[in-house]
Protein backbone atom coordinates (compact mmCIF):
# COMPACT_ATOMS: atom_id res chain seq x y z
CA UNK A 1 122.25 74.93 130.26
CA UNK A 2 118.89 73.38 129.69
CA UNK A 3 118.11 75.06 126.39
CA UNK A 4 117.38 72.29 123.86
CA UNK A 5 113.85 73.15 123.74
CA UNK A 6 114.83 76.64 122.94
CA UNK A 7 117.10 75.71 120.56
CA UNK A 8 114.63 73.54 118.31
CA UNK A 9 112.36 76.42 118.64
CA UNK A 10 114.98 78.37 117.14
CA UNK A 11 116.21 76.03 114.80
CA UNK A 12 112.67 76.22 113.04
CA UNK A 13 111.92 80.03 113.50
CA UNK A 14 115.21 81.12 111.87
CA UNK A 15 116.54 77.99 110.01
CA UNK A 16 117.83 78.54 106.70
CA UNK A 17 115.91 76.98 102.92
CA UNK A 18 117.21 76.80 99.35
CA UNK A 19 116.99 80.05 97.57
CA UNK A 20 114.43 80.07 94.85
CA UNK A 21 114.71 81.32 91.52
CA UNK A 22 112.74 84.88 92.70
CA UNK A 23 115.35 85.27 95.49
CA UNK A 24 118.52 84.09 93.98
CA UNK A 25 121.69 86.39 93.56
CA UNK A 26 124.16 86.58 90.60
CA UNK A 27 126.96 84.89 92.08
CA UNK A 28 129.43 85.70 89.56
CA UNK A 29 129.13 89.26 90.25
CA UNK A 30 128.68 88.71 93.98
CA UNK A 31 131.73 86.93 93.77
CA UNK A 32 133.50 89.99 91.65
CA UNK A 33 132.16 92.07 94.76
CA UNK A 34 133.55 90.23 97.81
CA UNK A 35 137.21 89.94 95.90
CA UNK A 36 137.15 93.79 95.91
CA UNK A 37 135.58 94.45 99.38
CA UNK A 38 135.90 91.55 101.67
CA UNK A 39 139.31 91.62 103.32
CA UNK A 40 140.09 87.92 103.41
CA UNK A 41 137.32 86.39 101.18
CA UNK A 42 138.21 83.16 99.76
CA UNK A 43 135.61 81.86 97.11
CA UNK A 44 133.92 80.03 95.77
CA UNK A 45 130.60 80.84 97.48
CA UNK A 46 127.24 79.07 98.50
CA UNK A 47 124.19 80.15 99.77
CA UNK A 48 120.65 80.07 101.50
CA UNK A 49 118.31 82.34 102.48
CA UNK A 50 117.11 82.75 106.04
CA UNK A 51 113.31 82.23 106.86
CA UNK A 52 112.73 85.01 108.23
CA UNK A 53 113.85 88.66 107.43
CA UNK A 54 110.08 89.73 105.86
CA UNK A 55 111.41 93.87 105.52
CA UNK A 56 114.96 92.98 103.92
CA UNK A 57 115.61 89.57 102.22
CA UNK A 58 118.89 88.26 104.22
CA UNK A 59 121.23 85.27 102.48
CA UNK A 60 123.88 83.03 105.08
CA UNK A 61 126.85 82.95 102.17
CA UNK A 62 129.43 80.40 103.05
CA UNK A 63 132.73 80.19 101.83
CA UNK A 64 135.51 77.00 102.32
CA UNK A 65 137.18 79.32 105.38
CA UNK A 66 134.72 81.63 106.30
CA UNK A 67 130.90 82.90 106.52
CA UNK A 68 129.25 85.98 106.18
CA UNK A 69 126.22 87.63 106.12
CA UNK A 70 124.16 89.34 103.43
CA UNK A 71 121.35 91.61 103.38
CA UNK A 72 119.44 93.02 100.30
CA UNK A 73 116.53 95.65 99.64
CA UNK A 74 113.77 93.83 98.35
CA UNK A 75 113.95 93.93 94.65
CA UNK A 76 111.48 96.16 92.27
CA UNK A 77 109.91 99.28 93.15
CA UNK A 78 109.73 100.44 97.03
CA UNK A 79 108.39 103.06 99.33
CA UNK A 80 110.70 106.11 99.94
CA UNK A 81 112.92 105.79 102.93
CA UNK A 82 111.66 102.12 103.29
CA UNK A 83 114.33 99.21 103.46
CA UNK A 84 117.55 101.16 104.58
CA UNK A 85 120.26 98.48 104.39
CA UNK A 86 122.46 101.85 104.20
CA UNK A 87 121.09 102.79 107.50
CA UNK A 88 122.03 99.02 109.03
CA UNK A 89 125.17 99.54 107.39
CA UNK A 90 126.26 103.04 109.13
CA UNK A 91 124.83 101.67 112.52
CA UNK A 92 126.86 98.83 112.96
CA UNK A 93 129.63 100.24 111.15
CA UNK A 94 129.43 103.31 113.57
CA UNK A 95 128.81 101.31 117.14
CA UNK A 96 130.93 98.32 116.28
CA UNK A 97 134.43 100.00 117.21
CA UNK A 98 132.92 101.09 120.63
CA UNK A 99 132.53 97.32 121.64
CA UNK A 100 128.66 97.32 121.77
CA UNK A 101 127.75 94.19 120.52
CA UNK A 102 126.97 94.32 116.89
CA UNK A 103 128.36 92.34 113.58
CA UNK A 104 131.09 93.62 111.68
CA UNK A 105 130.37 95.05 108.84
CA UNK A 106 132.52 94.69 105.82
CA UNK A 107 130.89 96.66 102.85
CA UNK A 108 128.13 98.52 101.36
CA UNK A 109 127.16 98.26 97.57
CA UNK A 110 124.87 100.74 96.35
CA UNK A 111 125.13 100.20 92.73
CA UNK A 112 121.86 97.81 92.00
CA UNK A 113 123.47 96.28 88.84
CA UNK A 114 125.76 94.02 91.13
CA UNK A 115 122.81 91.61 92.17
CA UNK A 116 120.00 93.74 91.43
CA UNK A 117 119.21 95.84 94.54
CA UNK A 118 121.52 98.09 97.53
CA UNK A 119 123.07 95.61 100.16
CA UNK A 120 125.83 95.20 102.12
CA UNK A 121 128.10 92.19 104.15
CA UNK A 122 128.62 91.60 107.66
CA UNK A 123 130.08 88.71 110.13
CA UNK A 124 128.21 86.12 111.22
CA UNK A 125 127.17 85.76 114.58
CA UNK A 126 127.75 82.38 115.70
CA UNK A 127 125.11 82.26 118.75
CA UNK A 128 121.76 81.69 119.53
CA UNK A 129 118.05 83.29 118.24
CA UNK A 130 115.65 83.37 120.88
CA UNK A 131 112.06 84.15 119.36
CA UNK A 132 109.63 82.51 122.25
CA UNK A 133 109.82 84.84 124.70
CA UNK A 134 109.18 82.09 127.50
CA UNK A 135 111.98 81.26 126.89
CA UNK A 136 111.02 77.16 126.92
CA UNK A 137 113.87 74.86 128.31
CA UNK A 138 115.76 77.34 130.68
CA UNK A 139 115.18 77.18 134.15
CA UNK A 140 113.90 80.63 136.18
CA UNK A 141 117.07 81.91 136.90
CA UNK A 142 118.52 81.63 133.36
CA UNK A 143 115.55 83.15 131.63
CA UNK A 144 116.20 85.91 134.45
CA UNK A 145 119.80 86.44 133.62
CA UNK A 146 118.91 86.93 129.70
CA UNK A 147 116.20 88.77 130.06
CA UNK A 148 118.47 91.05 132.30
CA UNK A 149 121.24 91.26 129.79
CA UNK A 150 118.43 92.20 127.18
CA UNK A 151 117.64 95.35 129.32
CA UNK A 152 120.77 95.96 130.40
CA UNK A 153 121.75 95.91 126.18
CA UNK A 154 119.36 98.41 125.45
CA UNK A 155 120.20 100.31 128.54
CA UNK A 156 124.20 100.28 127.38
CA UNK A 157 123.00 101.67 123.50
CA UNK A 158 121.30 104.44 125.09
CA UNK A 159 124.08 105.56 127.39
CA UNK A 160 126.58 105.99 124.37
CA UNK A 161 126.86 109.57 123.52
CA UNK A 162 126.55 110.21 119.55
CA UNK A 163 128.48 112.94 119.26
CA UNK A 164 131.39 110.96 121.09
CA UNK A 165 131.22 108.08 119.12
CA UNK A 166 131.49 109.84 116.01
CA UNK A 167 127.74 109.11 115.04
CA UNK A 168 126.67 112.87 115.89
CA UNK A 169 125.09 113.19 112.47
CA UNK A 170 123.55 109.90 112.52
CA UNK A 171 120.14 111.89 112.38
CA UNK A 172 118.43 115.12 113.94
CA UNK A 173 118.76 114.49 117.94
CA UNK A 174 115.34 116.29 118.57
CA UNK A 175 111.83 115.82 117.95
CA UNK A 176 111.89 112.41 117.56
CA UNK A 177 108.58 111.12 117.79
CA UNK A 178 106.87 113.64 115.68
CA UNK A 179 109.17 113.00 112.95
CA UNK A 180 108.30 109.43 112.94
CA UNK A 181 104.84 110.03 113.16
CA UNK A 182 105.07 112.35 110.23
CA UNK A 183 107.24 109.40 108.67
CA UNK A 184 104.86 106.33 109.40
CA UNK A 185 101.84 108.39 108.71
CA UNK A 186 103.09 108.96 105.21
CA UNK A 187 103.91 105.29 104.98
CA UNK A 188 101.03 104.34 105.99
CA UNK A 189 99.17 106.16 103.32
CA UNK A 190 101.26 105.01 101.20
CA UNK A 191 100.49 101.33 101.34
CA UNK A 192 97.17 102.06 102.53
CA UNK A 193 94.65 98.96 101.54
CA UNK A 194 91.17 99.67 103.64
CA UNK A 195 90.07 102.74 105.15
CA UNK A 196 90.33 101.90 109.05
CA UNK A 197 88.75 105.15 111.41
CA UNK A 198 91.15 103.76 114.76
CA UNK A 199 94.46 105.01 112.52
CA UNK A 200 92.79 108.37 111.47
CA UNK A 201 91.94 109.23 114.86
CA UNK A 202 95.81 108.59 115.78
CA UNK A 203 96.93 110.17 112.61
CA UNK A 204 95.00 113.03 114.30
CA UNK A 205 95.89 113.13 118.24
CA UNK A 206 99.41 111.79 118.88
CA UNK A 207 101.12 114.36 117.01
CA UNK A 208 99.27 117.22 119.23
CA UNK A 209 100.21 115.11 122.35
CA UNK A 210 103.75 114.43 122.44
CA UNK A 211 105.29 114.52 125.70
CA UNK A 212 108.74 116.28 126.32
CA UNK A 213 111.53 114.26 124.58
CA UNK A 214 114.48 113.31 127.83
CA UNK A 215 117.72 113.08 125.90
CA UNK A 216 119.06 112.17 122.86
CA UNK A 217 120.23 109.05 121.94
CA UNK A 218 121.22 106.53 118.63
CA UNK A 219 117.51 104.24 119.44
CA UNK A 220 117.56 100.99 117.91
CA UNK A 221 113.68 101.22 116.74
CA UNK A 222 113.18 97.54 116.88
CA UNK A 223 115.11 96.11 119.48
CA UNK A 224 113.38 92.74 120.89
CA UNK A 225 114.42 89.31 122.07
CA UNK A 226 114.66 88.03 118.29
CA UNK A 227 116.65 90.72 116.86
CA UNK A 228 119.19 89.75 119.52
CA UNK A 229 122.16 87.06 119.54
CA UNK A 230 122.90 85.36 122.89
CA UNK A 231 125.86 83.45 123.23
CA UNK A 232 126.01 79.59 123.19
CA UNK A 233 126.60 78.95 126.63
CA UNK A 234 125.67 82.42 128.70
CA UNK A 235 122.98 84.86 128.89
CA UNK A 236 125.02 87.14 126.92
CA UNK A 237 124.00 89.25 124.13
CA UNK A 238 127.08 88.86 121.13
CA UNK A 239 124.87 90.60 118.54
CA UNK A 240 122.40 93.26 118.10
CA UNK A 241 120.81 93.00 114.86
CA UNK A 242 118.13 94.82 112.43
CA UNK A 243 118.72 98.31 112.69
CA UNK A 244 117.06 99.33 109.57
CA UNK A 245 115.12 101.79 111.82
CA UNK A 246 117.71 103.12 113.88
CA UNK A 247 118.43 107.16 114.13
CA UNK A 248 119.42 109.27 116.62
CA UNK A 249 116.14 109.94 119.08
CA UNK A 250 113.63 109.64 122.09
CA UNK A 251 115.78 106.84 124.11
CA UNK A 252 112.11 106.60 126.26
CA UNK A 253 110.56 105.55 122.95
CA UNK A 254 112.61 103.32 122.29
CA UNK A 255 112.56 101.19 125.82
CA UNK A 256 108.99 101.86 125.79
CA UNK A 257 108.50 99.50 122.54
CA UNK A 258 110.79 96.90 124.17
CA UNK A 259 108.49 97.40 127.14
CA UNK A 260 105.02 96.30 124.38
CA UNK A 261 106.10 93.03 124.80
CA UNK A 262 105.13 92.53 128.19
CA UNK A 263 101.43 93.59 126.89
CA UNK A 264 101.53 91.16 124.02
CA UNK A 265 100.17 87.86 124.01
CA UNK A 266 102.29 85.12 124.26
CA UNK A 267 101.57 83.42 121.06
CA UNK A 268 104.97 81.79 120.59
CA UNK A 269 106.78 84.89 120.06
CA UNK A 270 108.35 87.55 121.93
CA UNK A 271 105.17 88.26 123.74
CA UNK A 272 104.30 87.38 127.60
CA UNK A 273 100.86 89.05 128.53
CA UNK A 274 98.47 85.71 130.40
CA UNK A 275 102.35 84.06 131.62
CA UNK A 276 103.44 83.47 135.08
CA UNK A 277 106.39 86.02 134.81
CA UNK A 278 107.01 84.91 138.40
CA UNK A 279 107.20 80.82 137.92
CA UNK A 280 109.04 81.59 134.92
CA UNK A 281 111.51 84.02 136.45
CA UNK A 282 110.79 86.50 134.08
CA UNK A 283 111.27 90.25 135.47
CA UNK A 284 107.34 92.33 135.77
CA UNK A 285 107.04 95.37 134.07
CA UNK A 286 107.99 97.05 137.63
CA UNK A 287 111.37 95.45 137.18
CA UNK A 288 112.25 95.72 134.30
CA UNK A 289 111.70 99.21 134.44
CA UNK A 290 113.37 99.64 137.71
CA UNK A 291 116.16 97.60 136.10
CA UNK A 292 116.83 100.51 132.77
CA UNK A 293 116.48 103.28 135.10
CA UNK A 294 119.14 101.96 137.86
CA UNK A 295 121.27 101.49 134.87
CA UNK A 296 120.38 104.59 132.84
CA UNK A 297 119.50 107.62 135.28
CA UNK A 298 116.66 108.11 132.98
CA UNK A 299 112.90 108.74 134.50
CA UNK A 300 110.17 106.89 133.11
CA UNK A 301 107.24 108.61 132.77
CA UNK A 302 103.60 106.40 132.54
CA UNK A 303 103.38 104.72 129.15
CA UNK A 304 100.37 104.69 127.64
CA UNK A 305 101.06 107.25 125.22
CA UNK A 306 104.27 105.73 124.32
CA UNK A 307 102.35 102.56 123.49
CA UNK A 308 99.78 104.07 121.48
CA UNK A 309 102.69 105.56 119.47
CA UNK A 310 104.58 102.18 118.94
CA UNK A 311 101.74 100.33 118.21
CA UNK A 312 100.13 103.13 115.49
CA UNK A 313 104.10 102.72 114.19
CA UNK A 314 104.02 99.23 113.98
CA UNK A 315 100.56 98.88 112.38
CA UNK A 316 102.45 101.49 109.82
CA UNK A 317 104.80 98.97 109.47
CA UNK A 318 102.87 96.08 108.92
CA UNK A 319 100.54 97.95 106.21
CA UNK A 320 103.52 97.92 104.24
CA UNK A 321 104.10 94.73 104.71
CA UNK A 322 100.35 94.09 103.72
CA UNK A 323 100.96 96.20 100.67
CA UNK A 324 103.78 93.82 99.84
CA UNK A 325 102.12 90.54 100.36
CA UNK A 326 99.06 91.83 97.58
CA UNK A 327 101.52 93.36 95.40
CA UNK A 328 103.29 89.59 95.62
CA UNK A 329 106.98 91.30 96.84
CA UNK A 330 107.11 90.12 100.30
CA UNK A 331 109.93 88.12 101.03
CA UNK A 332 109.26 86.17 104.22
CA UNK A 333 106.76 82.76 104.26
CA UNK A 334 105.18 85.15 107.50
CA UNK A 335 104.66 88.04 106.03
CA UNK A 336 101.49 87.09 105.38
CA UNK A 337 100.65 86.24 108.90
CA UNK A 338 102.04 89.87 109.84
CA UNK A 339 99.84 91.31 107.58
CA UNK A 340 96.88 90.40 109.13
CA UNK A 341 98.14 92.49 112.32
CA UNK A 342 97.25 95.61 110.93
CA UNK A 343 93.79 96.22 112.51
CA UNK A 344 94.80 94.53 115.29
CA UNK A 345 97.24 97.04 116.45
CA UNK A 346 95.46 100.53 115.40
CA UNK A 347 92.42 98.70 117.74
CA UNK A 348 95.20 98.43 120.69
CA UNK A 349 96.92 101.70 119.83
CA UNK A 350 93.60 103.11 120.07
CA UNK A 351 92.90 101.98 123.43
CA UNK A 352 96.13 102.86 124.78
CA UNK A 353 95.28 106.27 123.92
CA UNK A 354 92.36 106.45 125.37
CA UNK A 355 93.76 105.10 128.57
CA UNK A 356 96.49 108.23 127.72
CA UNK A 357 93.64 110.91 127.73
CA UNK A 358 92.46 111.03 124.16
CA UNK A 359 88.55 112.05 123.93
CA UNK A 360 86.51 109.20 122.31
């Protein structure tokens, strides 16, 4: 496979650095912890911290026979509901017996004298991060075939019935996307920096325009090309990663903020809008969505209010994020980078609703 470009990409996107003194664990008591939780842990341990991971600090420990991974709350004070590492934990630990492709998860710690915040351990997923949605160094038909199994992922999460994979309480299977409007918008003003009239006009009109919800499903609520693993040497997914959003919901939501990517600009990330989806072999947005529903049964209904709402939810996001970067908490070198995207997306939420019928 003609990946090396990819994997350089990767390589510097995802890469590992020393932990500094702000970031650093107690590894005595870390230690204490994996002798009473990790079946098979061998010691002693070393560590570094992965670049990215701006929401929840996340550490590669490594052990003589074995390596794991850990993920942490961000340490002092934090917005309610924000940083669920318990959430990650019960989603993985909940879809990993069914064979969907997640870690395995190996314990939760909720007692924030250990290391100084809630986190928990999983496996590592020895594979390959994709962040440049291009997808440089594979040739048309292989960035086909991944994006394919990317669709055909999400399409496979949605088709799992919560109640029959014992996750039927994983949260309230209705009314999805006003509850995370009601959630975001109280985030939002939370963390709030600048007064900005495009997110008070959507604070206003998407809750009083949500379209029927399909079905129920467990929704990732961040699924993307970089919170995927692929395999070394296939266009096959090992490891779904990041659920810190996850619930039970709108499965239509949650394809439909896979779908954003398609609409934004290819700046080195996941985004394609101004490629040659053709040249590349990447599937259009006609295909791909042809491709979920063949696999799904699910109709798709137009969009642009589905866009509106992801993008008002990630600008939500990334005001915290903001918040955390002037409060000097944020634990990712590009969370300051991220930050900047705030006004950015309310302006293209805004449009999208618009384009979805709301009044200027």
């Amino acid at each position: 496979m003609a990946d090396n470009q990819a994997i350089d990409f990767d390589k510097e996107m995802v890469g590992t650095v020393a932990v500094t003194e702000k970031d650093a664990l107690d590894l005595p008591a870390l230690t204490a912890w994996f002798e009473e939780h990790v079946e098979g842990f061998e010691g002693p341990i070393s560590y570094t911290k992965f670049k990215g991971g701006q929401s929840n600090p996340t550490y590669r420990i490594d052990t003589p026979g074995a390596s794991y991974v850990l993920r942490r709350q961000p340490f002092g004070k934090l917005l309610p509901s924000a940083h669920a590492v318990d959430r990650e934990y019960a989603a993985m630990t909940g879809l990993y017996p069914t064979g969907f492709p997640v870690p395995r998860t190996y314990g939760l710690c909720e007692d924030t004298d250990v290391i100084g915040s809630k986190f928990f351990v999983m496996s590592m997923a020895d594979g390959r991060s994709l962040w440049n949605g291009a997808l440089p160094g594979l040739t048309p038909e292989e960035r086909r075939e991944h994006y394919h199994a990317l669709i055909d992922t999400m399409a496979d999460l949605h088709l799992n019935d919560p109640q029959a994979i014992g996750m039927g309480d994983y949260g309230k299977p209705t009314d999805y996307c006003a509850r995370q409007i009601a959630r975001w918008t109280k985030q939002y003003k939370l963390s709030e920096t600048e007064h900005m009239p495009e997110m008070e006009r959507l604070i206003a009109w998407l809750p009083q325009t949500i379209p029927p919800q399909h079905g129920s499903s467990v929704v990732h609520g961040d699924y993307r090309l970089d919170n995927v693993i692929f395999a070394h040497d296939e266009p096959k997914i090992i490891a779904v990663l990041d659920w810190e959003l996850s619930t039970l919901g709108d499965p239509i939501a949650d394809f439909s903020y896979l779908m954003l990517n398609w609409y934004q600009p290819a700046d080195g990330r996941a985004g394609l809008s101004g490629l040659d989806l053709e040249a590349l072999g990447i599937p259009t947005v006609e295909q791909a969505v042809e491709r979920y529903v063949a696999r799904t049964g699910y109709p798709v209904p137009p969009m642009d209010w589905y866009f509106a709402y992801n993008l008002f939810r990630l600008a939500g996001i990334m005001q915290g994020i903001k918040k955390r970067v002037i409060d000097g908490t944020a634990s990712s070198a590009h969370a300051q980078a991220m930050s900047e995207r705030v006004r950015p997306l309310a302006e293209r939420a805004y449009q999208f609703a618009l384009a979805a019928g709301m009044e200027e």
